[in-house]
N, C-alpha and C. Protein backbone atom coordinates (compact mmCIF):
# COMPACT_ATOMS: atom_id res chain seq x y z
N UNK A 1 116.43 186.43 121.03
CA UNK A 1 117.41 186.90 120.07
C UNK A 1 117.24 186.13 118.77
N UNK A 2 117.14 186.83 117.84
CA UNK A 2 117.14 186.15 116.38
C UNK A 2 118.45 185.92 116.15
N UNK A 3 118.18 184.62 115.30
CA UNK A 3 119.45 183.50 114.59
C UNK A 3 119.51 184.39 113.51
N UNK A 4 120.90 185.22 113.35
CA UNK A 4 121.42 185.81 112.34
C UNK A 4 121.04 184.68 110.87
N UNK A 5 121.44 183.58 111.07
CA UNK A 5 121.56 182.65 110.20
C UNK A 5 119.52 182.74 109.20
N UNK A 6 118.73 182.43 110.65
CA UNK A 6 117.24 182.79 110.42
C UNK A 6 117.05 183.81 109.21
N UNK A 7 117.57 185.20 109.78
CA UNK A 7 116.98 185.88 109.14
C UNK A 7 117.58 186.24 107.70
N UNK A 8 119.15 185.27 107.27
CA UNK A 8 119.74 185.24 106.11
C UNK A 8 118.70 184.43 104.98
N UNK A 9 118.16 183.20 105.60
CA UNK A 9 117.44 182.57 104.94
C UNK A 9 116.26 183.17 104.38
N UNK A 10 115.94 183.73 105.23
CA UNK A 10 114.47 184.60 105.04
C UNK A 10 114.89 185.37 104.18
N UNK A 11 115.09 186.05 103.65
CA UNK A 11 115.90 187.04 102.97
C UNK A 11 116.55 186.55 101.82
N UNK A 12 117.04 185.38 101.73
CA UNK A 12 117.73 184.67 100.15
C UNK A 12 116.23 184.00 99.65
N UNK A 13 115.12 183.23 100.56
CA UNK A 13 114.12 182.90 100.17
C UNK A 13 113.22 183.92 99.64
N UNK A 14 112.73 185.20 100.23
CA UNK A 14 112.21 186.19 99.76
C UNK A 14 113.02 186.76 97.98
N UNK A 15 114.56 187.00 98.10
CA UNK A 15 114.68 187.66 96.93
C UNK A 15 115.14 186.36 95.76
N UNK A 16 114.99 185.12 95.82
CA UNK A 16 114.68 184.15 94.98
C UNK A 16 113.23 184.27 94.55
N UNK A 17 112.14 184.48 95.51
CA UNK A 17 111.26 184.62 94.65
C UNK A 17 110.90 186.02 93.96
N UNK A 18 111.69 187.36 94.77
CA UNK A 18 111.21 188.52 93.70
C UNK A 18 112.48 188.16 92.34
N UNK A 19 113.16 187.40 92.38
CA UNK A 19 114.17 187.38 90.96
C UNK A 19 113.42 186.78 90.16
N UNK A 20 113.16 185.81 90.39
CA UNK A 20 111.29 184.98 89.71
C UNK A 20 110.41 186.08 89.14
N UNK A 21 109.98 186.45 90.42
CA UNK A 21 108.52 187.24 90.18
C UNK A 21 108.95 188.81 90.89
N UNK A 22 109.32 189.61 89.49
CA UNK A 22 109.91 190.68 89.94
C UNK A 22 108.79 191.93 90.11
N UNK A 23 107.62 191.55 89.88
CA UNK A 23 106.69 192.30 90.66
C UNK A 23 105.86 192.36 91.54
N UNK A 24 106.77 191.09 92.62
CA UNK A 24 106.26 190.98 93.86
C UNK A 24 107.19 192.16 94.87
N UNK A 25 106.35 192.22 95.63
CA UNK A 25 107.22 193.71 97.03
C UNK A 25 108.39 192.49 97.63
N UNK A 26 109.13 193.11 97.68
CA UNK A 26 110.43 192.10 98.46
C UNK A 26 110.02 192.09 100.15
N UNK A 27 109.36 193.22 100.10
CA UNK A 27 109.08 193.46 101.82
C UNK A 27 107.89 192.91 102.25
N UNK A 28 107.11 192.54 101.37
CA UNK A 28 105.78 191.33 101.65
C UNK A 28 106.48 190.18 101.42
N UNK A 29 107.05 189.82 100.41
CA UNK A 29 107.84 188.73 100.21
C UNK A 29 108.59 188.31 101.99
N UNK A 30 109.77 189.12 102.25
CA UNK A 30 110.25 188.71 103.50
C UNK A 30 109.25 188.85 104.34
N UNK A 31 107.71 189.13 105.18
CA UNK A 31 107.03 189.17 105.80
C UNK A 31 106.01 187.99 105.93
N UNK A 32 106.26 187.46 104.61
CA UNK A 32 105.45 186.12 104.43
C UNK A 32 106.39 185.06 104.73
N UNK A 33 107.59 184.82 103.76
CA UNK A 33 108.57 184.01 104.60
C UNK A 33 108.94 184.30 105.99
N UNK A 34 108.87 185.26 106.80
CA UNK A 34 108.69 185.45 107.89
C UNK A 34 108.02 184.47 108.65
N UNK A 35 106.55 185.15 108.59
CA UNK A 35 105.89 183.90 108.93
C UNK A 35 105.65 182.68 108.87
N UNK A 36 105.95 182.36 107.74
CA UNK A 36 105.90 180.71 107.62
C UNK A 36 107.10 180.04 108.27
N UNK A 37 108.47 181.03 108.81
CA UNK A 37 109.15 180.18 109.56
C UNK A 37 108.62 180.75 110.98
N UNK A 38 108.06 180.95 111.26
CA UNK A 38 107.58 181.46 112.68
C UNK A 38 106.71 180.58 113.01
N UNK A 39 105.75 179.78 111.78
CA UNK A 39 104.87 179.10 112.29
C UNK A 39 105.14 177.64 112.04
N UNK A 40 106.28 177.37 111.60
CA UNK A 40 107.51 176.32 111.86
C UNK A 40 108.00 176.27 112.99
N UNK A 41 108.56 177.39 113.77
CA UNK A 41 109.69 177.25 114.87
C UNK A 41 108.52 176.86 116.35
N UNK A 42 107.44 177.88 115.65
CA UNK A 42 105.97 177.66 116.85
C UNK A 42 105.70 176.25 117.13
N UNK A 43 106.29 175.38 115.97
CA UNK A 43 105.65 173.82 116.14
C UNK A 43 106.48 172.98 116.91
N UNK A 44 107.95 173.12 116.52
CA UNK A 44 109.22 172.94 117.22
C UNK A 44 109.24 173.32 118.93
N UNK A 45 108.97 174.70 118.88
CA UNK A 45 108.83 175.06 120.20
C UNK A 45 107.42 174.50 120.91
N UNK A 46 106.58 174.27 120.53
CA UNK A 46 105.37 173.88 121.26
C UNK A 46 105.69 172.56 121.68
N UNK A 47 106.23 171.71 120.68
CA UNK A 47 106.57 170.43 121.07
C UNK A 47 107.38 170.16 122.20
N UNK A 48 108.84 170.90 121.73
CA UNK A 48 109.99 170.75 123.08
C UNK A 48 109.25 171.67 124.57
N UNK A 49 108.42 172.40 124.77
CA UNK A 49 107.74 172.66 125.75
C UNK A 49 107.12 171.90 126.22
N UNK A 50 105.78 170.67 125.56
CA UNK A 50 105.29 169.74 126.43
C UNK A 50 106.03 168.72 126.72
N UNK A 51 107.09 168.14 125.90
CA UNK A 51 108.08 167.10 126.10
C UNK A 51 108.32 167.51 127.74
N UNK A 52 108.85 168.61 127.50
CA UNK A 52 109.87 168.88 128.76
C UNK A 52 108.81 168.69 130.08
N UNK A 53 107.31 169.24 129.96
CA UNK A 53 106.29 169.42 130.77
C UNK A 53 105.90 167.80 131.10
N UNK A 54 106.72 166.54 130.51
CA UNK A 54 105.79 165.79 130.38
C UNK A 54 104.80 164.81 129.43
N UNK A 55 104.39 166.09 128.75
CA UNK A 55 103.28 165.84 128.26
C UNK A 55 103.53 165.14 126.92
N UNK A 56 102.05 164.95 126.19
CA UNK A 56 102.45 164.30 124.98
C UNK A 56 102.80 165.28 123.50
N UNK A 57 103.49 164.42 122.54
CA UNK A 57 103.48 165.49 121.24
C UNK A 57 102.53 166.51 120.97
N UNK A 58 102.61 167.67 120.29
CA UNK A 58 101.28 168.22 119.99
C UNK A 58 100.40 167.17 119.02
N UNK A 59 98.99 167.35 119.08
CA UNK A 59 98.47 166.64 118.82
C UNK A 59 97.85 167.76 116.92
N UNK A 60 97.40 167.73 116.38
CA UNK A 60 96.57 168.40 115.49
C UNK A 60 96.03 169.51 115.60
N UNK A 61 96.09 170.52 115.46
CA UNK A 61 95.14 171.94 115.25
C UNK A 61 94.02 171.80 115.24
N UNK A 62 93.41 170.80 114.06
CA UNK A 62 91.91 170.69 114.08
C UNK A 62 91.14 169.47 115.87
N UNK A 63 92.15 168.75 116.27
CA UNK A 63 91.68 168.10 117.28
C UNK A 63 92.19 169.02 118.53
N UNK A 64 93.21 169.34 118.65
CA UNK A 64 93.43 170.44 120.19
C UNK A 64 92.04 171.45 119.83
N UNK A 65 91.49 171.96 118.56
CA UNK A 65 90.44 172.60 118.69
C UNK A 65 89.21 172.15 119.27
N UNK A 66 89.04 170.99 118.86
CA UNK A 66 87.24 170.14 119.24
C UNK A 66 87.55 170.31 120.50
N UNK A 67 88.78 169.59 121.18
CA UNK A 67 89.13 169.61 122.94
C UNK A 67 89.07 170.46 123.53
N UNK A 68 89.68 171.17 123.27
CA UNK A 68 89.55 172.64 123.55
C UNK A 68 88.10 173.25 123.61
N UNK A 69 87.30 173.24 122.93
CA UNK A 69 86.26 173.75 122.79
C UNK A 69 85.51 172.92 123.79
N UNK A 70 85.56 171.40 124.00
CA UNK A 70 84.91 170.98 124.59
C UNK A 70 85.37 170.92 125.66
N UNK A 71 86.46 171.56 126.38
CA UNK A 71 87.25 171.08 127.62
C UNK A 71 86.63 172.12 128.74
N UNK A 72 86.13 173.51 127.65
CA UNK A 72 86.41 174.79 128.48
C UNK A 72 85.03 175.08 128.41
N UNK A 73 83.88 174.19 127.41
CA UNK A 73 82.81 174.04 127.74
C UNK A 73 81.92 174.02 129.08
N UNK A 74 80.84 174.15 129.66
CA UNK A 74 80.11 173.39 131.12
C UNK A 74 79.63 171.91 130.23
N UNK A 75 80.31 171.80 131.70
CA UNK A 75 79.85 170.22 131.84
C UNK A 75 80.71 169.33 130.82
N UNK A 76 81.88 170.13 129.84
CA UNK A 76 82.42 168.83 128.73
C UNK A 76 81.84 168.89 127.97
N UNK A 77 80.39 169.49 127.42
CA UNK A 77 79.69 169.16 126.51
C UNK A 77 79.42 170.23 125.71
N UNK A 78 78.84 170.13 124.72
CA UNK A 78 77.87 171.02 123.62
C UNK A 78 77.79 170.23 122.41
N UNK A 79 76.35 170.35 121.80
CA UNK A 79 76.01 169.64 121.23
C UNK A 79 76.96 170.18 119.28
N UNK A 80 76.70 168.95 118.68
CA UNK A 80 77.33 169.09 117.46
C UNK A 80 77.64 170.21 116.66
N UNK A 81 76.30 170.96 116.51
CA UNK A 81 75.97 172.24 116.04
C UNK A 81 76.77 173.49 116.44
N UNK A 82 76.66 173.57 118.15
CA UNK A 82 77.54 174.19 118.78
C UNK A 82 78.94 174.49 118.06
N UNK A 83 79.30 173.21 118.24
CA UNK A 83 81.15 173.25 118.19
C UNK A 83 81.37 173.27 116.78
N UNK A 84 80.32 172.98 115.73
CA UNK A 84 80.58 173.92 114.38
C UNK A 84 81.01 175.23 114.21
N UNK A 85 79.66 175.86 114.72
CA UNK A 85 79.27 177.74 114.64
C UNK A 85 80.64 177.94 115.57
N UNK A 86 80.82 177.78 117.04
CA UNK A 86 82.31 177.78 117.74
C UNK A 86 83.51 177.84 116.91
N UNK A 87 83.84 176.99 116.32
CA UNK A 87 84.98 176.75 115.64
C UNK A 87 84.84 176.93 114.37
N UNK A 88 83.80 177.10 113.76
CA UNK A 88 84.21 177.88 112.45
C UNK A 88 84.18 176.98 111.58
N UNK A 89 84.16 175.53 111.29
CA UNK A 89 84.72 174.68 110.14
C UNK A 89 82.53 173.97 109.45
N UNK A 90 83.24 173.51 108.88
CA UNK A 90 81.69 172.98 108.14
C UNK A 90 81.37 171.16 109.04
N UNK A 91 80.11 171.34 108.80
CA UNK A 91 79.86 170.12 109.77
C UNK A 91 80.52 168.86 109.22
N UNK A 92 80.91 168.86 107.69
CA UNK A 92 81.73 167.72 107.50
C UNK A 92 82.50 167.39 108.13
N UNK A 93 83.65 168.45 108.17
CA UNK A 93 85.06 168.23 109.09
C UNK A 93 84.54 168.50 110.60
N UNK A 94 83.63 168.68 111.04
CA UNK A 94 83.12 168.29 112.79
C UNK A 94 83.38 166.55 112.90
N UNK A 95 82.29 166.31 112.13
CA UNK A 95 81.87 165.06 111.96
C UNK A 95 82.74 164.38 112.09
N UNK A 96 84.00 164.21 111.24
CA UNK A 96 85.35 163.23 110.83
C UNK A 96 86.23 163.92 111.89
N UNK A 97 86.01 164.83 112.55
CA UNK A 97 87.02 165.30 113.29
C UNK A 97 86.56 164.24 114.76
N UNK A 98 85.24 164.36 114.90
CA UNK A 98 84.43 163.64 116.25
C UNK A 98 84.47 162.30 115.98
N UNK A 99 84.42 162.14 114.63
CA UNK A 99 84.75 160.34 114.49
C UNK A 99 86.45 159.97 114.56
N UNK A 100 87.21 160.36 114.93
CA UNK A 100 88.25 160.37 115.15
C UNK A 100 88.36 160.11 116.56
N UNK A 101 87.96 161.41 117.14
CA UNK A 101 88.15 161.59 118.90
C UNK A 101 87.30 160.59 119.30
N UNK A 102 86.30 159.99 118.80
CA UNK A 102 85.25 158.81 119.43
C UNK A 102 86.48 157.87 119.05
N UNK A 103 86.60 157.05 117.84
CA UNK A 103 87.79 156.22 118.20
C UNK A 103 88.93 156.55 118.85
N UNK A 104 89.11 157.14 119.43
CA UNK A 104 90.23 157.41 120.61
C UNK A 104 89.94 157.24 121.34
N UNK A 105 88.71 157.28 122.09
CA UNK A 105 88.39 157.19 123.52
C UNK A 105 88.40 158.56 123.94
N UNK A 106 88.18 159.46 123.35
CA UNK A 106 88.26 161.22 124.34
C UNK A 106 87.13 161.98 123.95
N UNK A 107 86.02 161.02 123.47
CA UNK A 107 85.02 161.84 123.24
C UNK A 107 83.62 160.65 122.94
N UNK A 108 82.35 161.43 123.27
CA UNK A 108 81.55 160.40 123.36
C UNK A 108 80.46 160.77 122.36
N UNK A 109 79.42 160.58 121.83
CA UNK A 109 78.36 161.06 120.45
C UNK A 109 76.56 160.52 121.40
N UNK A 110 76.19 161.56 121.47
CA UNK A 110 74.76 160.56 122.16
C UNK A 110 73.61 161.60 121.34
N UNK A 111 72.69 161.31 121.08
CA UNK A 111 71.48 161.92 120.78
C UNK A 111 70.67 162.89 121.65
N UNK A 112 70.65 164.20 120.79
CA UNK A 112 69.79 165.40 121.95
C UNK A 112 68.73 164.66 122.23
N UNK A 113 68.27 164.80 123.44
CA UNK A 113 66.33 164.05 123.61
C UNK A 113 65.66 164.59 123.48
N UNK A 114 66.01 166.58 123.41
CA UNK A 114 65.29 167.42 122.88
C UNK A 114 65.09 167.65 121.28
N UNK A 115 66.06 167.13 120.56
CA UNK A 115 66.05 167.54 119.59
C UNK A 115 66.82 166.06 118.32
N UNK A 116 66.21 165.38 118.35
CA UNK A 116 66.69 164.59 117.45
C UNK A 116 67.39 164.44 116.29
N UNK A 117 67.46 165.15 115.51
CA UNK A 117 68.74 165.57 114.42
C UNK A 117 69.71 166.23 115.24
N UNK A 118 69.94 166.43 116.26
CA UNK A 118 71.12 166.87 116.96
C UNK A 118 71.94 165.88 117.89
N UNK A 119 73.40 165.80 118.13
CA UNK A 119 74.21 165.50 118.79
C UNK A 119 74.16 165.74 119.72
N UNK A 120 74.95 165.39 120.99
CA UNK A 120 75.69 166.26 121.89
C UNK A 120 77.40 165.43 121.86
N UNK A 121 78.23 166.33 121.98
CA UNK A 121 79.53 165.21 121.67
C UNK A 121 80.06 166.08 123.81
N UNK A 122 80.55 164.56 123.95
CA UNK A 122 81.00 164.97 125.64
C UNK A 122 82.16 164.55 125.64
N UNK A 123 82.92 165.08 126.53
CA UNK A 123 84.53 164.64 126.55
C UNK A 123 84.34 163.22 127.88
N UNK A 124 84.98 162.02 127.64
CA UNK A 124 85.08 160.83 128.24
C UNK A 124 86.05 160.97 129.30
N UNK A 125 85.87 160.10 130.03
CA UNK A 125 86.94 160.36 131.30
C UNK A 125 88.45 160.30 131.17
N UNK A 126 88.43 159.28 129.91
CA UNK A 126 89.82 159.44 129.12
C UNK A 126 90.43 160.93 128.55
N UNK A 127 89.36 161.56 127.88
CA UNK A 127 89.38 163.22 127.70
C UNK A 127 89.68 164.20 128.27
N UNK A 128 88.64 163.94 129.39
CA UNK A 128 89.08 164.83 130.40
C UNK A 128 90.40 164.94 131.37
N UNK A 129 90.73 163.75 131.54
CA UNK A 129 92.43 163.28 132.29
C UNK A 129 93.67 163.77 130.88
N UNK A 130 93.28 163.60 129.70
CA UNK A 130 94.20 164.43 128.69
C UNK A 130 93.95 165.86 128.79
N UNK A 131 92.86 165.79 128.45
CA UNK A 131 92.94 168.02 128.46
C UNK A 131 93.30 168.55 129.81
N UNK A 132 92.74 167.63 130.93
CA UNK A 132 93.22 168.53 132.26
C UNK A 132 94.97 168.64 132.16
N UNK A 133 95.58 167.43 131.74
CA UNK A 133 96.98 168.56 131.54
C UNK A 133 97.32 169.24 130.25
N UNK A 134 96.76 168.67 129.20
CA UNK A 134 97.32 169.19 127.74
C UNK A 134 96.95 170.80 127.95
N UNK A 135 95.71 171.13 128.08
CA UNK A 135 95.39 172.13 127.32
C UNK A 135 95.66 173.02 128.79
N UNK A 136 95.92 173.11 129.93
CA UNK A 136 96.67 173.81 130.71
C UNK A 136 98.21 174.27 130.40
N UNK A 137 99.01 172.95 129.40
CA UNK A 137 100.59 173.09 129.22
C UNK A 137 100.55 173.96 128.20
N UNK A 138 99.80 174.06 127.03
CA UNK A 138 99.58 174.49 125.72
C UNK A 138 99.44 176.26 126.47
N UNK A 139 97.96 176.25 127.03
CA UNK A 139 97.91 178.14 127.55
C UNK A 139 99.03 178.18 128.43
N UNK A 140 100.22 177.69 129.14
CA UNK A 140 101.40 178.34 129.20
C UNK A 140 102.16 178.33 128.52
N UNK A 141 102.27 177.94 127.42
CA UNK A 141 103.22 177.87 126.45
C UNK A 141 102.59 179.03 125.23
N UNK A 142 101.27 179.21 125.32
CA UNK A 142 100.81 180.80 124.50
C UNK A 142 100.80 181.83 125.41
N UNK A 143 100.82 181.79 126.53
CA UNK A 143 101.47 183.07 127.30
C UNK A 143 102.84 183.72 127.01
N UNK A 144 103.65 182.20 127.34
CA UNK A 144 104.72 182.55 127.51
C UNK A 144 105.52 183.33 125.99
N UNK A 145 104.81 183.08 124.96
CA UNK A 145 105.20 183.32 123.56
C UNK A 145 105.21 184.19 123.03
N UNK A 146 104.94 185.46 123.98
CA UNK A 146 104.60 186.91 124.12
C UNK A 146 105.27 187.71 125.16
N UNK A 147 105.91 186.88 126.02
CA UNK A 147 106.53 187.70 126.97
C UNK A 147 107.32 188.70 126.19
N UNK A 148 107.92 188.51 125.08
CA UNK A 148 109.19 189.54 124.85
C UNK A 148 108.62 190.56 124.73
N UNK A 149 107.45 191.42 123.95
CA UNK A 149 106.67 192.02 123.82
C UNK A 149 105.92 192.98 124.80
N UNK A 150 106.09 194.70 124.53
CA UNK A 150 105.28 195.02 125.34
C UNK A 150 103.65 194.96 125.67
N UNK A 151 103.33 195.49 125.96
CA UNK A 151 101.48 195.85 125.73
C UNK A 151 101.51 196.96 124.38
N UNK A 152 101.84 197.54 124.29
CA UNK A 152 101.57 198.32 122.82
C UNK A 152 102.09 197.37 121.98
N UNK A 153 103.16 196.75 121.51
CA UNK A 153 103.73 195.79 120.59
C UNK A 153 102.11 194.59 120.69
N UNK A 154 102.14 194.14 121.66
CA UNK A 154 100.83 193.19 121.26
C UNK A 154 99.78 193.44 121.04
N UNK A 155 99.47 194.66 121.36
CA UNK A 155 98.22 195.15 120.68
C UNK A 155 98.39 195.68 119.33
N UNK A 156 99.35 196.27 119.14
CA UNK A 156 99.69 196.29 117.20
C UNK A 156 99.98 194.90 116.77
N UNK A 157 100.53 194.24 116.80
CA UNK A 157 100.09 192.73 116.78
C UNK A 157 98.82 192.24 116.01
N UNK A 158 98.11 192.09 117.38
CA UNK A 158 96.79 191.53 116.83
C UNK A 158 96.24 192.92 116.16
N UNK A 159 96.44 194.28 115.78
CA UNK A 159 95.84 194.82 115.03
C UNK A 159 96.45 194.59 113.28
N UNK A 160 97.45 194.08 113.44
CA UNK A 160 98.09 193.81 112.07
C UNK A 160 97.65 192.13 111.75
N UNK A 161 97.45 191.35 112.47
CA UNK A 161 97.13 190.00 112.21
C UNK A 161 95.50 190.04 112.24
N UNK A 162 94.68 191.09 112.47
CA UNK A 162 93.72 190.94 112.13
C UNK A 162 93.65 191.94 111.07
N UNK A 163 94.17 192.63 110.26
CA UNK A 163 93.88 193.04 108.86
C UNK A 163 94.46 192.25 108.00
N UNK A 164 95.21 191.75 108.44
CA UNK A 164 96.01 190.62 107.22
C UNK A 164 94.64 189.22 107.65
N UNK A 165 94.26 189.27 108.07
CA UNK A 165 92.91 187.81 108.45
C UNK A 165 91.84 188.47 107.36
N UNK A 166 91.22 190.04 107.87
CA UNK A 166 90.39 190.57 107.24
C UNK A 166 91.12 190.69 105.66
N UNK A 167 92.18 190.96 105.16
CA UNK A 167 92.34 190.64 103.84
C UNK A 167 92.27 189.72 103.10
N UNK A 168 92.40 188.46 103.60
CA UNK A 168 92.29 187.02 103.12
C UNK A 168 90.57 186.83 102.77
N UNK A 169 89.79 187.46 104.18
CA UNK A 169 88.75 187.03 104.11
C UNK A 169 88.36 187.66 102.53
N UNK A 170 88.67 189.46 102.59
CA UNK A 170 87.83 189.86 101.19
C UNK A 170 88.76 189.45 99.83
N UNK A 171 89.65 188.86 99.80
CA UNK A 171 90.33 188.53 98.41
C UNK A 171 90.05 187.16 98.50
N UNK A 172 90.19 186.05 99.40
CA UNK A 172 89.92 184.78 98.77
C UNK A 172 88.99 183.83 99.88
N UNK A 173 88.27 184.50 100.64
CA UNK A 173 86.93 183.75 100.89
C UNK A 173 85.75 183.85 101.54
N UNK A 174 85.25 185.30 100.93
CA UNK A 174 84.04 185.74 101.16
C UNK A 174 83.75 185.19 99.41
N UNK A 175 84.23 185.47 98.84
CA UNK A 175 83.80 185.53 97.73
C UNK A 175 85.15 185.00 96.97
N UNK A 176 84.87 184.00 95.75
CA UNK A 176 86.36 183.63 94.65
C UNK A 176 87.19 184.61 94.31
N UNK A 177 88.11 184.83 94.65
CA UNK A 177 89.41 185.94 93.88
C UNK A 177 89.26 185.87 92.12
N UNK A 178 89.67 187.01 92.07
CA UNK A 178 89.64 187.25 90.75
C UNK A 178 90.18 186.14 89.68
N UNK A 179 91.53 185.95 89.91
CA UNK A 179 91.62 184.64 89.40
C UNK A 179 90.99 183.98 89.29
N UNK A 180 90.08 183.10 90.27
CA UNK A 180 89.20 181.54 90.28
C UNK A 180 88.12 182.34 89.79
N UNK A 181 87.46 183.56 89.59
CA UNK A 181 86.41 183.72 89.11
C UNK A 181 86.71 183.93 87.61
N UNK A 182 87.44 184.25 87.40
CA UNK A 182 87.86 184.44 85.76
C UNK A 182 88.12 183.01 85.22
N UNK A 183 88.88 181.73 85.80
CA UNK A 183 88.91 180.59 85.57
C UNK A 183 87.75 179.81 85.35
N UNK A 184 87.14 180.34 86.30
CA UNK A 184 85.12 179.55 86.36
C UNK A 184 84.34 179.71 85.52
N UNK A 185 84.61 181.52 85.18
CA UNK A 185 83.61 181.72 83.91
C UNK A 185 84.30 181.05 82.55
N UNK A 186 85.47 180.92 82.24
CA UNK A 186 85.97 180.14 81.07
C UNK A 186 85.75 179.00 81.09
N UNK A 187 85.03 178.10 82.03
CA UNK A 187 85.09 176.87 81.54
C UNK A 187 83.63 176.58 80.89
């Protein structure tokens, strides 16, 4: 059940900014504040779910990802390269993300023997005793975050969250948006 109160806010936040910017859609406006408290309450709720489970705070997006990736891996492992192309981010933020989890103790850095400019990053026994419960509490807590929903509702869902993904990609990062390209050529 939605907090009457919720969706007042959403709604004074949306038409503060079309009184601002009166040629924004009020109905993208409330759809965006939408989401951004959805992916507020998601953080709230993810938290009071592992509390209750036990478990520890959520930890980071970019680190439940490396774990994740490496948890559900064979064997714990894949080498550096891997869990780039996997996850999507540039090898910088691998790198500082794995030099992180190595000072923690939940992850280990050794040299391919096949391949020498390559890694392999492995989850440590410390790692593996965290993800065996974290990332089990986490996929019931993204199950459960959908129950209200039928099977047609979640499949329009992810068909609307993946054109709003695919729009981001072609307005601001396949290529500079019009803005930053008009800014670039003026300087």
């Amino acid at each position: 059940m939605n907090d009457p109160a919720d969706e007042e806010r959403i709604r004074t936040t949306a038409a503060r900014y079309a009184d601002r910017f009166p040629w924004l859609s009020m109905d993208s406006l409330e759809a965006y504040v939408s989401l951004l408290h959805t992916l507020r309450l998601h953080m709230v709720a993810i938290e009071r779910h592992l509390i209750a489970l036990g478990q520890a705070k959520p930890i980071s997006s970019a680190r439940h990802t490396v774990l994740r990736t490496l948890y559900l891996a064979p064997g714990y492992r894949l080498s550096q390269n891997e869990i780039t192309r996997e996850i999507g981010v540039s090898p910088t933020n691998i790198t500082n993300l794995i030099d992180v989890l190595q000072r923690d103790g939940m992850v280990t850095r050794s040299m391919n023997p096949g391949d020498r400019r390559s890694n392999y990053i492995e989850l440590t026994a410390a790692g593996i005793e965290f993800c065996s419960a974290y990332i089990p509490a986490v996929a019931g807590f993204m199950a459960s975050m959908f129950e209200d929903l039928s099977e047609d509702e979640l499949e329009q869902l992810k068909t609307l969250l993946g054109r709003i993904r695919e729009g981001m990609y072609q307005r601001y990062l396949r290529e500079p948006s019009p803005a930053v390209a008009s800014a670039l050529k003026s300087r």
